[in-house]
Protein backbone atom coordinates (compact mmCIF):
# COMPACT_ATOMS: atom_id res chain seq x y z
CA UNK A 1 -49.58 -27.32 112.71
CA UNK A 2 -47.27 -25.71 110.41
CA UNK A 3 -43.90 -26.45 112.12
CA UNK A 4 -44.59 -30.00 112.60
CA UNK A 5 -45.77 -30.80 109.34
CA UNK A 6 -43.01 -28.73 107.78
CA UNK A 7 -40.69 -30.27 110.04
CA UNK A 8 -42.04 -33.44 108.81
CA UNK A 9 -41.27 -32.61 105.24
CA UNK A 10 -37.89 -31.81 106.00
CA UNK A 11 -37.20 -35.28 107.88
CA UNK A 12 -38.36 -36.92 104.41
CA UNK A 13 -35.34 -35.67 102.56
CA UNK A 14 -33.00 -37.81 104.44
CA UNK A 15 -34.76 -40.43 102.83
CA UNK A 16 -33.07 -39.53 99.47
CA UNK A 17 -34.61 -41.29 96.45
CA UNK A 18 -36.32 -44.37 96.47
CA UNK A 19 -37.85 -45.39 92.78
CA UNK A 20 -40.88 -47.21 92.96
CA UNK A 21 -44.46 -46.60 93.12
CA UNK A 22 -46.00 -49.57 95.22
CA UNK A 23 -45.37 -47.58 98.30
CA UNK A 24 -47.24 -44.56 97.11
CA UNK A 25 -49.96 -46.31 95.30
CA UNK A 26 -50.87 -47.82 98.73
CA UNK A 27 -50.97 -43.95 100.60
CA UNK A 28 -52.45 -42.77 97.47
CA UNK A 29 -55.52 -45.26 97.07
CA UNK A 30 -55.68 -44.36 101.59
CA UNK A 31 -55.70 -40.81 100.26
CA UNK A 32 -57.81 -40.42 97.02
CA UNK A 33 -60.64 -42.94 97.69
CA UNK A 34 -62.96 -41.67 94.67
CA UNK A 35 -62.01 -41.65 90.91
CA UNK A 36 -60.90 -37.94 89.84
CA UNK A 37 -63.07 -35.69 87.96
CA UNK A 38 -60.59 -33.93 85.83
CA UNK A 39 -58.82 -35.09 82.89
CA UNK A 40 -55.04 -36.21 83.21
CA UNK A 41 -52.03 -35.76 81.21
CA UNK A 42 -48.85 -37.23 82.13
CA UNK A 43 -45.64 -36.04 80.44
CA UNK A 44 -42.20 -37.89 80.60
CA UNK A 45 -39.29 -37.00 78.68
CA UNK A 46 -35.35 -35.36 79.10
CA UNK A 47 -36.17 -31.78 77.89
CA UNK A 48 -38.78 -29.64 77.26
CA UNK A 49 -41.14 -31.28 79.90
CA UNK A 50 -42.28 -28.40 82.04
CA UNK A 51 -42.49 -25.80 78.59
CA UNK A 52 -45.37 -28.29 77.44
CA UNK A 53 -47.02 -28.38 80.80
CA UNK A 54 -46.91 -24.63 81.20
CA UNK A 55 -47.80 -24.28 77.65
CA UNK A 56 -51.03 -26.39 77.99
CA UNK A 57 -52.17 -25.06 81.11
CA UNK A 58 -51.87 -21.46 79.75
CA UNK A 59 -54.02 -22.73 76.81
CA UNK A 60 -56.38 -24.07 78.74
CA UNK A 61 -56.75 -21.00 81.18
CA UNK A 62 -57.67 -18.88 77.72
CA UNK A 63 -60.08 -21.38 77.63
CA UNK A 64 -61.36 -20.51 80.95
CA UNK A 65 -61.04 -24.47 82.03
CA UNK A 66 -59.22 -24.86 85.70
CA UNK A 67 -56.37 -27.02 86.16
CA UNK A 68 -53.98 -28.24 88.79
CA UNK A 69 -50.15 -28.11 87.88
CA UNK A 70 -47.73 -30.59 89.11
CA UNK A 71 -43.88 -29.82 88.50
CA UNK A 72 -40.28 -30.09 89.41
CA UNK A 73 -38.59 -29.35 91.42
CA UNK A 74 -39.46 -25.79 92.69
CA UNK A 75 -37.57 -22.22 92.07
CA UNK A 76 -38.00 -20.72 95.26
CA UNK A 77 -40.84 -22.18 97.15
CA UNK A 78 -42.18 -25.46 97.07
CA UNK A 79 -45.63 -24.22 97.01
CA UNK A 80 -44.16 -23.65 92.90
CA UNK A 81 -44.71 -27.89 92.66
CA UNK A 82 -48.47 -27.34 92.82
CA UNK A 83 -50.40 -24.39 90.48
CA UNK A 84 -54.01 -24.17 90.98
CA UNK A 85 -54.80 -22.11 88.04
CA UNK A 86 -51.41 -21.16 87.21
CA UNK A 87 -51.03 -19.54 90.72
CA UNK A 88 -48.69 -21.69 93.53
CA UNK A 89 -51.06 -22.99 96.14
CA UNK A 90 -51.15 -21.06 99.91
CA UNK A 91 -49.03 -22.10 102.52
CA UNK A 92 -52.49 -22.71 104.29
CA UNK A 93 -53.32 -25.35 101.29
CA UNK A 94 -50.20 -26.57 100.96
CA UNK A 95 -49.96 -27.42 105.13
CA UNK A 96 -53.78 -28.90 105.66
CA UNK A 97 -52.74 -31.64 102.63
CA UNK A 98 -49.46 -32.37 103.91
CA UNK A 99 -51.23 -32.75 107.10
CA UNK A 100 -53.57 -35.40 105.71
CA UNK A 101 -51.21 -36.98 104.46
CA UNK A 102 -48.90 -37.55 107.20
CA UNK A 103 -51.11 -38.74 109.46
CA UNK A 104 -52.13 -41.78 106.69
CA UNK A 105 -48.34 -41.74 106.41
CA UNK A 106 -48.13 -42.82 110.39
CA UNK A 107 -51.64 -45.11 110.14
CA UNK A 108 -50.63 -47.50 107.46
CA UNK A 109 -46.96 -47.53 108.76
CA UNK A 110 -45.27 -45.87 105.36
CA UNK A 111 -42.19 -43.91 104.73
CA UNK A 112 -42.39 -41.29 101.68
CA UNK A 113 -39.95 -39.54 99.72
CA UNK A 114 -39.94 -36.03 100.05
CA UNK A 115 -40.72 -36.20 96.25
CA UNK A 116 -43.65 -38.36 96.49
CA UNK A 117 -44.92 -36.39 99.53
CA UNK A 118 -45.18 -33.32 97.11
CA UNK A 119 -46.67 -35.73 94.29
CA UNK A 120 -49.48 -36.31 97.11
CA UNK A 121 -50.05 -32.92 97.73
CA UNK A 122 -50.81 -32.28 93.95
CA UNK A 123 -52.99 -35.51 93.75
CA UNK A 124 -54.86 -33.67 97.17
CA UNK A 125 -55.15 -30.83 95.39
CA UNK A 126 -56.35 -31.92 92.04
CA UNK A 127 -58.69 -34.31 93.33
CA UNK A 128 -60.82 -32.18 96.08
CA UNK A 129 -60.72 -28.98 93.85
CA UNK A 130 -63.42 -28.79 90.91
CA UNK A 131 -60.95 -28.64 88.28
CA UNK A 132 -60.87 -29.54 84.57
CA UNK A 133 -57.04 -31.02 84.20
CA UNK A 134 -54.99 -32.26 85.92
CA UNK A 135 -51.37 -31.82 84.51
CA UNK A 136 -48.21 -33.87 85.61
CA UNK A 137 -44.68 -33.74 85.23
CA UNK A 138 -42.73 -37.06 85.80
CA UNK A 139 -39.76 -36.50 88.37
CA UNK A 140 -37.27 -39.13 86.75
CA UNK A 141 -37.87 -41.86 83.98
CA UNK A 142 -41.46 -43.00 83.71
CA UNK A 143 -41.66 -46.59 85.12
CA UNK A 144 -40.65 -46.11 88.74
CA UNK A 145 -41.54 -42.48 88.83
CA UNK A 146 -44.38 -42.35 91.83
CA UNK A 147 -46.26 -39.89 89.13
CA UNK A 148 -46.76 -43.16 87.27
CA UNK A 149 -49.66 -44.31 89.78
CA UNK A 150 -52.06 -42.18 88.03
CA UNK A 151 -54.90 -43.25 86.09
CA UNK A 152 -53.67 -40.38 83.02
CA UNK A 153 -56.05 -40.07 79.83
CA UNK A 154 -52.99 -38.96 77.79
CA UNK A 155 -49.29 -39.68 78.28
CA UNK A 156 -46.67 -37.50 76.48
CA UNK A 157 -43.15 -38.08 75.89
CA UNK A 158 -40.76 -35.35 74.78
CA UNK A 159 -37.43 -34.95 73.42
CA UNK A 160 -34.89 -37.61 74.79
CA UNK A 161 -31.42 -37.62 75.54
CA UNK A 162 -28.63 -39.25 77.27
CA UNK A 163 -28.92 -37.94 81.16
CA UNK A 164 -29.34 -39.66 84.49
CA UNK A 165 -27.38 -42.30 83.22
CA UNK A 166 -26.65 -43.96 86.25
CA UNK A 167 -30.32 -44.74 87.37
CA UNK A 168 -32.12 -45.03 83.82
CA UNK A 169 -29.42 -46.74 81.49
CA UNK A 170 -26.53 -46.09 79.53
CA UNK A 171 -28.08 -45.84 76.25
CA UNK A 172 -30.86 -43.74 74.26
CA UNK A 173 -32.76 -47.03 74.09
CA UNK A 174 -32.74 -47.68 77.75
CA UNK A 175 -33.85 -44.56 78.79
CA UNK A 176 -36.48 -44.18 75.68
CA UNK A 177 -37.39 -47.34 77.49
CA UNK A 178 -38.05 -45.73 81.17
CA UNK A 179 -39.58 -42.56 79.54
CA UNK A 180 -41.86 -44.70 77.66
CA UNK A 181 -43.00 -46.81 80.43
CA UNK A 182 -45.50 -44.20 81.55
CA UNK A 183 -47.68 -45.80 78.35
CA UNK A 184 -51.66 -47.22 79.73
CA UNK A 185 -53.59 -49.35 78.26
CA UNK A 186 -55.75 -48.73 75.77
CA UNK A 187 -54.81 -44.21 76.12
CA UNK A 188 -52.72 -42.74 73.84
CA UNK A 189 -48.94 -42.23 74.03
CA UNK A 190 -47.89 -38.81 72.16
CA UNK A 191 -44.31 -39.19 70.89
CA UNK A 192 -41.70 -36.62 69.58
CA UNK A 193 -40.00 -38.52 66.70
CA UNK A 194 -36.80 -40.36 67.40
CA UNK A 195 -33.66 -41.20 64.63
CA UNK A 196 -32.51 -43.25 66.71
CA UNK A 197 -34.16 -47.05 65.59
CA UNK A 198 -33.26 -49.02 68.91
CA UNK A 199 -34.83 -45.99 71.11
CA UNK A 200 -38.00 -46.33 68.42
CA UNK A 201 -38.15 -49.81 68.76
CA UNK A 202 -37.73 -49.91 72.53
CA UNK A 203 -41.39 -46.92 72.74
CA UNK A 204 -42.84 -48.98 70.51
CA UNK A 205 -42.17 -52.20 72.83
CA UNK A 206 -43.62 -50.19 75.41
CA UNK A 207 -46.43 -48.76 73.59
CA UNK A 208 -47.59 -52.78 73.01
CA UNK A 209 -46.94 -54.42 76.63
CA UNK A 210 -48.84 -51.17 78.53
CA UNK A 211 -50.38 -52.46 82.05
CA UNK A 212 -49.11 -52.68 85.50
CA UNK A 213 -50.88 -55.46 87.66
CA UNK A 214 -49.56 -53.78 90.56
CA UNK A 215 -51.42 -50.68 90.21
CA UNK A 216 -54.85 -52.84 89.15
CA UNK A 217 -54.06 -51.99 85.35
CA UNK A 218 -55.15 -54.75 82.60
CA UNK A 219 -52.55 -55.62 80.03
CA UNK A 220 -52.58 -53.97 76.89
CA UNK A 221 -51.36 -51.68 74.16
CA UNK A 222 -51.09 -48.33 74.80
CA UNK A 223 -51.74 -46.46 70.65
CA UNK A 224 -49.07 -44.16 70.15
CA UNK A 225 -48.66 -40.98 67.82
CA UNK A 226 -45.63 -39.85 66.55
CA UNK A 227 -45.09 -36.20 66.16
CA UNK A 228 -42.31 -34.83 63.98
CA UNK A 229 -40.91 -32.18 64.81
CA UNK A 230 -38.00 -30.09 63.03
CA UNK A 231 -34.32 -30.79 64.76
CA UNK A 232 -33.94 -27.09 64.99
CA UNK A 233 -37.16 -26.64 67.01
CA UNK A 234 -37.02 -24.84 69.78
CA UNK A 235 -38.72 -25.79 73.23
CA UNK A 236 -41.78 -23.29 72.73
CA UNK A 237 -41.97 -24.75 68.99
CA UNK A 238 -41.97 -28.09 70.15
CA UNK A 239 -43.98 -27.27 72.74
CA UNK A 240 -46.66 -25.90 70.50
CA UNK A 241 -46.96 -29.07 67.98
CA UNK A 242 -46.80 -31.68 71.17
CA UNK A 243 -49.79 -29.48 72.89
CA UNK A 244 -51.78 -29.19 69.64
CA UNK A 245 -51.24 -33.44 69.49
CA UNK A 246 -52.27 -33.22 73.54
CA UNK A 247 -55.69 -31.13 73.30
CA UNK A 248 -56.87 -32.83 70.25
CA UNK A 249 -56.53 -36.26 72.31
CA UNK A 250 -58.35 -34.40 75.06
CA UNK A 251 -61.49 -33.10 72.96
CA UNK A 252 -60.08 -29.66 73.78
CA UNK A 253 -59.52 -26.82 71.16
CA UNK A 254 -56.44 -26.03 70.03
CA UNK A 255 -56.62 -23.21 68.33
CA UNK A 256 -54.85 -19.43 69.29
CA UNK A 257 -52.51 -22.03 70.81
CA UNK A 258 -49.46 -19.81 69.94
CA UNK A 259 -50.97 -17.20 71.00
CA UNK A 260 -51.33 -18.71 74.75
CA UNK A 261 -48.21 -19.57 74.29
CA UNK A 262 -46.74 -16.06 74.17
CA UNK A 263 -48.61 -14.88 77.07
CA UNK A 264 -47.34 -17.66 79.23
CA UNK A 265 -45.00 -16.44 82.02
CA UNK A 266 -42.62 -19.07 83.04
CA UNK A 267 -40.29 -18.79 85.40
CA UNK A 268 -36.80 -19.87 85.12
CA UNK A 269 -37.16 -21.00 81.71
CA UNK A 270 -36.37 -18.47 79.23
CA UNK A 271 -37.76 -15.93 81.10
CA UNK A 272 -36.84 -12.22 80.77
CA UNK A 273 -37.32 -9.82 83.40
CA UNK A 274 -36.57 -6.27 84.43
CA UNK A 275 -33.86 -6.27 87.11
CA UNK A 276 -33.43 -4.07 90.48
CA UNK A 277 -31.11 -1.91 88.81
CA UNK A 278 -31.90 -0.17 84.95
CA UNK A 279 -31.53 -3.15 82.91
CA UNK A 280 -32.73 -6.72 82.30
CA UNK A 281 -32.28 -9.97 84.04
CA UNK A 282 -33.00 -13.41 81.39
CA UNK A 283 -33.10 -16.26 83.43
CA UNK A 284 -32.68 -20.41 81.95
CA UNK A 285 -32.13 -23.44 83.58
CA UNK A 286 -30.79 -25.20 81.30
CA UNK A 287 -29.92 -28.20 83.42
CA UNK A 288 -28.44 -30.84 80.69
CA UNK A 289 -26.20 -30.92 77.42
CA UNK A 290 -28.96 -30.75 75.04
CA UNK A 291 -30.68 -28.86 76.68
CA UNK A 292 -28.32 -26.29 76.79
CA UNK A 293 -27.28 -27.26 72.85
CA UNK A 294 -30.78 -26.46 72.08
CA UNK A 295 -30.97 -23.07 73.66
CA UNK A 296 -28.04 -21.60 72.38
CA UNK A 297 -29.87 -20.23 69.19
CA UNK A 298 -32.59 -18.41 71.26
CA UNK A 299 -29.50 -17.17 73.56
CA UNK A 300 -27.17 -15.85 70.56
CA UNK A 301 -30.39 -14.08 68.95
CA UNK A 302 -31.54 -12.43 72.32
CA UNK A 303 -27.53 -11.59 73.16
CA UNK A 304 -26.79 -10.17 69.67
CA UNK A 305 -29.44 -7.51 70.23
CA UNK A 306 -26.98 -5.99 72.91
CA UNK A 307 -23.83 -3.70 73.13
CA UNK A 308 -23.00 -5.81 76.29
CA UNK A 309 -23.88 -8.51 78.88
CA UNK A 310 -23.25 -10.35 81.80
CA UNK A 311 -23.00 -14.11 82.42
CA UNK A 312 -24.13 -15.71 85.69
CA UNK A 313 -23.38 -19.43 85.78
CA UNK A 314 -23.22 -22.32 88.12
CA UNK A 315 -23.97 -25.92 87.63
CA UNK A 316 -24.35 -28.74 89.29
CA UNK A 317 -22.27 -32.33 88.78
CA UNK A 318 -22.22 -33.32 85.26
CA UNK A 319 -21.24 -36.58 83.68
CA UNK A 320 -18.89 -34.58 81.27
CA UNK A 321 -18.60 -30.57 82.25
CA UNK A 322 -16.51 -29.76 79.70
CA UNK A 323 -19.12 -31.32 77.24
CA UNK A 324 -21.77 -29.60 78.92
CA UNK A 325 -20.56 -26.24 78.89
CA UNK A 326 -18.93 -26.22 75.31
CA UNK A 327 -22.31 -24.50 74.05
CA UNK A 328 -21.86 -21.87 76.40
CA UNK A 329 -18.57 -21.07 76.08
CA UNK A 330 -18.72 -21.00 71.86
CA UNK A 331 -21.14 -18.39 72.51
CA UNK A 332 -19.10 -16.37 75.11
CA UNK A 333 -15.99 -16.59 72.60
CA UNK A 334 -18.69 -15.41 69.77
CA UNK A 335 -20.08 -12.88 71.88
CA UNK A 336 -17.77 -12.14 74.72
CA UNK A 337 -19.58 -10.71 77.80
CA UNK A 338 -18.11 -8.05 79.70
CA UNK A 339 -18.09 -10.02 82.76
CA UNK A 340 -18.58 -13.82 83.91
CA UNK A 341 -19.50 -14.77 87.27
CA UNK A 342 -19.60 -18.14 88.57
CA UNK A 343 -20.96 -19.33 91.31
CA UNK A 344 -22.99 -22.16 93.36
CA UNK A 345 -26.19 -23.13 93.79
CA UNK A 346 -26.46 -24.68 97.51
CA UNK A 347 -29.97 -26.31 97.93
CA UNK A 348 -29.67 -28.90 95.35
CA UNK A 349 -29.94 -32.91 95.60
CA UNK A 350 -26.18 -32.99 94.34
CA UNK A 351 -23.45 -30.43 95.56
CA UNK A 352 -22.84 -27.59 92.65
CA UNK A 353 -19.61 -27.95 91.01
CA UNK A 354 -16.72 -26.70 92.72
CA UNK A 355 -15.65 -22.64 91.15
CA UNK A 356 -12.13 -23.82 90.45
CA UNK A 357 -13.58 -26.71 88.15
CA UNK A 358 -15.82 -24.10 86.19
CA UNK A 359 -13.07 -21.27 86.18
CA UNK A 360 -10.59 -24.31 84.70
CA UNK A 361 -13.04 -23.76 81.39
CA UNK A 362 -11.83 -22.07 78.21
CA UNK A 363 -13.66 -18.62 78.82
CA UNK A 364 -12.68 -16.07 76.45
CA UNK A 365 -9.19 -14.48 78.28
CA UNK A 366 -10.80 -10.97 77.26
CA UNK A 367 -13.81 -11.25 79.74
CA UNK A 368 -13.46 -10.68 83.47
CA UNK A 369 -14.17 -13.84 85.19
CA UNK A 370 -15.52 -12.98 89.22
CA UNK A 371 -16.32 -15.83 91.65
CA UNK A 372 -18.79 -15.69 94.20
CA UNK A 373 -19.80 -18.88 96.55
CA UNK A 374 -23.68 -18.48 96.35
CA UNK A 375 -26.66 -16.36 95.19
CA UNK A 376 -26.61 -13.89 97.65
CA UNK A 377 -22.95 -12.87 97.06
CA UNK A 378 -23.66 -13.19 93.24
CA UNK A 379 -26.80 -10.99 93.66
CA UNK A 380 -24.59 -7.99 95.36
CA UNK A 381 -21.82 -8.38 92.79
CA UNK A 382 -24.61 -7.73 90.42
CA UNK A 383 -25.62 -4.86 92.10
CA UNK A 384 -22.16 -3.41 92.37
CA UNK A 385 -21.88 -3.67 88.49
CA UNK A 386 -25.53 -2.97 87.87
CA UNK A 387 -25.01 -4.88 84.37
CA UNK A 388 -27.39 -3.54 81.40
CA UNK A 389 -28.44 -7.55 80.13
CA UNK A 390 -27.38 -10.22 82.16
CA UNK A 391 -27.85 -14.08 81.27
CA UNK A 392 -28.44 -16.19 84.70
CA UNK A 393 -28.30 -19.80 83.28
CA UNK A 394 -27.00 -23.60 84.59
CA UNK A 395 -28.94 -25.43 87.58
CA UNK A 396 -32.65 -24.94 87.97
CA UNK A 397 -31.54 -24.44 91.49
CA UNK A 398 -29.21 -21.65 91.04
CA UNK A 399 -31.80 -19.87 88.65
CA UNK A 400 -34.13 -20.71 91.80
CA UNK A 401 -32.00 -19.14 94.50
CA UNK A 402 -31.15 -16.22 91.99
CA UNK A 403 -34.71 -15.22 92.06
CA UNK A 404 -34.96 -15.14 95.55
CA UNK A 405 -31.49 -13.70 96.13
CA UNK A 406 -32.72 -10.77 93.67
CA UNK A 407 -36.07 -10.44 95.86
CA UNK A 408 -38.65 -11.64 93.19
CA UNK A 409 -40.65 -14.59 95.08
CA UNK A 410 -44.06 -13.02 95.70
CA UNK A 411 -43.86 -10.64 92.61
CA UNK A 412 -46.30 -11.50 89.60
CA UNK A 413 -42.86 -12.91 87.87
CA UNK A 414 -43.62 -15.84 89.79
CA UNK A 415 -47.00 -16.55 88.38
CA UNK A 416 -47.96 -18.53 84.82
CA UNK A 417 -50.22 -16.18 83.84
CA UNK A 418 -49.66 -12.62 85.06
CA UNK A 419 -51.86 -9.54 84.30
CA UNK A 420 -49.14 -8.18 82.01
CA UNK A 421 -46.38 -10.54 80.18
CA UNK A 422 -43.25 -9.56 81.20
CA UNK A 423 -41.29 -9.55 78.05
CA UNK A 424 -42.72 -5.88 77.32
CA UNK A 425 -41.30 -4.81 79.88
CA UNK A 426 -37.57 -6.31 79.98
């Protein structure tokens, strides 16, 4: 059973992207005939997305409540998509509800996305466990994103900015617009504050025409709270206040919140752990200009408190690389690193950018600048030079393939919420 439906899986990716959620509100309403028992959040946004999701499922295992997590896309395994109770689900799991759903796949003559085959699994998963919350990450935008089918208690929407362009518009406004779009009727629609008036305007436009008649939704408003929350916040900070806004909506309490917070583990996102050799290994995908403008604090604190470092980086296509990786480099030229390595990451929806395009940046001339075509080459470099801090940062898919390169999939580092945080130990 496992080949096939694996096989299956694989066949949807030639498929590529197809926004829209009739399709998989039909499979889904063949799939989940029963209304689901936990609560659901639904959280849209350009940053900061999965660091509220991890953040409110750690919360709520403190609080000894069960939840299903749905994110993307995956490190190292796609079992990652779907946590039950912080741990990725077994292959066993993962195969019996892609099985199901294949075969209503083939009955009501469908064709899925690999994306919304994964979004099934977690709806599966959610629905015929006894769990408290259910927790989902949108893919991309809000209004055609397949996670959009759900009937969610709460929606969220975090920090915005301008990214995926080409699909969700060309201004703040227009993509406020699509991120907003996840709003119901009559739940509430948690907001980080926006400057920007027209992107306001266009939430709050949202907000007040909330309904889709193709999923059986009545018009109406959807009531939306604004949260401010200081420019300089980080992701955990902003994290933090949107949760606290979240639980409160949910009937859950939210305090010690902070404190759940700092035991979270979460992979790939500023995550700091011990590497093979004597030293330290942080890994961040920061996958987007902001993004990556909004770490850089975090970065030049933890960097400052060494003698030197390594930097790891690889991307993948950007609307403006130079733009992108300005943050980055003002830091290297602050702090130079002893080495740089760029590289590739190889399993992504886009190809990574090319090493002659990111060596073509203005890295400090004092650093020694190595080039190695994937993970595994950049994980024996590493090895060679046995680094005492290194920084692995760019494409959630190179920070993925990193991991795996480095032989950490299986390892507690992979879990939300292991025995012991790993951030003692780094």
């Amino acid at each position: 059973m496992s080949t096939s439906v694996r096989e299956w899986l694989a066949q949807s990716k030639k498929r590529g992207m197809d926004l829209g959620i009739e399709r998989v509100f039909r499979v889904h309403q063949a799939l989940v005939q029963s209304a689901y028992n936990p609560s659901i959040v639904h959280v849209a946004g350009s940053n900061g997305k999965g660091t509220l999701c991890a953040t409110l499922a750690a919360h709520l295992h403190k609080l000894h409540q069960s939840t299903v997590l749905f994110t993307s896309p995956h490190l190292v395994q796609i079992e990652e998509r779907i946590r039950l109770d912080g741990r990725p689900i077994s292959t066993q799991q993962f195969d019996a509800y892609l099985l199901d759903i294949m075969e209503i796949e083939s009955s009501m003559n469908e064709q899925l996305t690999f994306f919304e085959i994964t979004f099934l699994v977690a709806c599966l998963c959610a629905s015929r466990n006894d769990v408290d919350v259910f927790i989902v990450e949108t893919g991309l935008g809000g209004r055609y994103d397949a996670t959009r089918i759900l009937p969610a208690d709460v929606g969220v929407v975090t920090s915005l900015s301008l990214e995926h362009r080409d699909i969700l518009g060309d201004t703040l406004a227009e993509i406020a617009a699509e991120k907003a779009a996840i709003a119901r009727p009559d739940k509430p629609l948690i907001v980080r504050s926006v400057d920007d008036s027209a992107a306001k305007e266009a939430i709050e436009y949202e907000a007040r025409h909330a309904g889709r008649s193709e999923l059986g939704e009545a018009y109406g408003a959807a009531s939306v709270e604004w949260i401010s929350i200081p420019k300089e916040a980080s992701f955990d900070q902003e994290a933090t206040l949107l949760a606290q806004a979240t639980l409160q909506r949910l009937n859950v309490d939210a305090e010690g919140l902070q404190t759940s917070q700092a035991l979270l583990n979460w992979p790939g996102r500023f995550h700091e752990i011990p590497a093979p050799w004597d030293g330290s290994i942080l890994f961040d995908a920061a996958h987007n200009p902001s993004g990556l403008q909004r770490m850089l604090p975090q970065l030049q604190a933890r960097i400052e408190q060494e003698s030197s470092w390594t930097l790891v980086f690889g991307c993948t296509p950007q609307h403006d690389l130079t733009s992108f990786a300005s943050p980055l480099i003002e830091l290297c030229h602050q702090h130079p690193p002893e080495s740089i390595v760029l590289t590739k990451p190889q399993l992504g929806r886009y190809p990574g950018v090319e090493l002659e395009a990111l060596r073509s940046l203005n890295w400090p001339t004092s650093c020694t600048i190595l080039e190695q075509e994937d993970a595994a080459a950049t994980s024996d470099r590493l090895d060679k030079i046995q680094p005492a801090f290194t920084l692995v940062i760019g494409s959630l898919y190179l920070v993925g393939e990193m991991y795996n390169a480095l032989g950490y999939w299986g390892t507690e580092h992979m879990e939300l919420f292991p025995a012991k945080t790993q951030r003692d130990e780094a």
